[in-house]
Protein backbone atom coordinates (compact mmCIF):
# COMPACT_ATOMS: atom_id res chain seq x y z
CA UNK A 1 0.00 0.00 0.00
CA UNK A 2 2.91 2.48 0.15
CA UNK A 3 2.01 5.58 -1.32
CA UNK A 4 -1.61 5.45 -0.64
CA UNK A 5 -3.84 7.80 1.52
CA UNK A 6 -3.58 5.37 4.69
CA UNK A 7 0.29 5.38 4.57
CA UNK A 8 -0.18 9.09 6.46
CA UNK A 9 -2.59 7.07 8.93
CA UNK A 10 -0.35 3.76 9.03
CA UNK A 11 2.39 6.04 9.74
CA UNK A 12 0.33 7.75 12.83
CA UNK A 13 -0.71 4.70 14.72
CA UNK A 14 2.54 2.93 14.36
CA UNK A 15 4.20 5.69 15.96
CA UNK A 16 1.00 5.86 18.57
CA UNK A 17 1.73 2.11 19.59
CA UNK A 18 5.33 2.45 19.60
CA UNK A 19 5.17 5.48 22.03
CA UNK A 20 3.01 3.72 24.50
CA UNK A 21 5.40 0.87 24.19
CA UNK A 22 7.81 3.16 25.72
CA UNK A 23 5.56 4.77 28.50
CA UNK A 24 3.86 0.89 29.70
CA UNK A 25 7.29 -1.09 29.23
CA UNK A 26 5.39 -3.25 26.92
CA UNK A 27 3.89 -3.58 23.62
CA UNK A 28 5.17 -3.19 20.24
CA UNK A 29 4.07 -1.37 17.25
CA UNK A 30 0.66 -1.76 15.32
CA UNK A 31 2.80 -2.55 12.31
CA UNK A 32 4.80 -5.48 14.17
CA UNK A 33 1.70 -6.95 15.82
CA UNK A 34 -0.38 -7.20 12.56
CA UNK A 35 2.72 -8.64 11.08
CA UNK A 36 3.35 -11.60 13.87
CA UNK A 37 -0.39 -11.68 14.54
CA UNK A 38 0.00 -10.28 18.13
CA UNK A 39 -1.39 -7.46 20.15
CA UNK A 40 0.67 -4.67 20.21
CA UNK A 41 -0.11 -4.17 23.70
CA UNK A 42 -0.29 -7.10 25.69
CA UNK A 43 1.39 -9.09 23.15
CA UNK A 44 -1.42 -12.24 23.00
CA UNK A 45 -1.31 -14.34 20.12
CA UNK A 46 -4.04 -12.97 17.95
CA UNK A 47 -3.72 -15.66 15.18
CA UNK A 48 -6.38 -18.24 16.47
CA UNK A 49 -9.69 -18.44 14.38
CA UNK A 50 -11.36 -17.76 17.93
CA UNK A 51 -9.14 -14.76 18.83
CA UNK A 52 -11.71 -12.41 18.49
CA UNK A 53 -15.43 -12.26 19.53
CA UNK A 54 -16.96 -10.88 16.18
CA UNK A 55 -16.11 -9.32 13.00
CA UNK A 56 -16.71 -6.27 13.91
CA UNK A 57 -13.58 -6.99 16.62
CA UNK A 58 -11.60 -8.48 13.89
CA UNK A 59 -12.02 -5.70 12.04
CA UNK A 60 -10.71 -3.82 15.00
CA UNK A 61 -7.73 -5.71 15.35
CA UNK A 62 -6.88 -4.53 11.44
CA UNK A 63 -6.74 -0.87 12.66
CA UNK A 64 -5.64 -0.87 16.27
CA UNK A 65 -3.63 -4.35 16.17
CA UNK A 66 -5.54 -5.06 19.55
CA UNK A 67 -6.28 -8.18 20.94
CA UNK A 68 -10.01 -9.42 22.76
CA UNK A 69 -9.37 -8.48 25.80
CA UNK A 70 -7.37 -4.96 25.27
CA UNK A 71 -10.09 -3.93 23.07
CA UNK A 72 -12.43 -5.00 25.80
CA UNK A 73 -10.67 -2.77 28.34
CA UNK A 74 -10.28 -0.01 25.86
CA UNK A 75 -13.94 0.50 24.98
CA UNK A 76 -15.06 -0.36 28.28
């Protein structure tokens, strides 16, 4: 997708993730955990077909890279 409209965005929540990374002392960037199929805050294997509750949470996961749970906590 490089050189599209969502590389400005892309670019934006990696950098979000990877700052918080930082500040918690955990984590990794959006761009990592889509890559290894991870959450790039907790770190929880996100690769299962049951990972997620719904497709609207899977769909989730493709912007934020969060898992379940973090989205759980996040939205709560």
């Amino acid at each position: 997708m490089s050189g599209s409209k969502a590389d400005p965005i892309s670019d934006i929540l990696d950098s979000i993730s990877e700052q918080l990374a930082v500040v918690t002392g955990q984590g990794t960037s959006r761009s990592d955990a889509l890559k290894n199929k991870t959450c790039a805050w907790c770190e929880a294997d996100c690769s299962e077909e049951g990972s997620f509750r719904d497709a609207k949470s899977r769909k989730e996961y493709a912007i934020s890279a969060l898992c379940q749970k973090c989205q759980d906590n996040f939205f709560e």
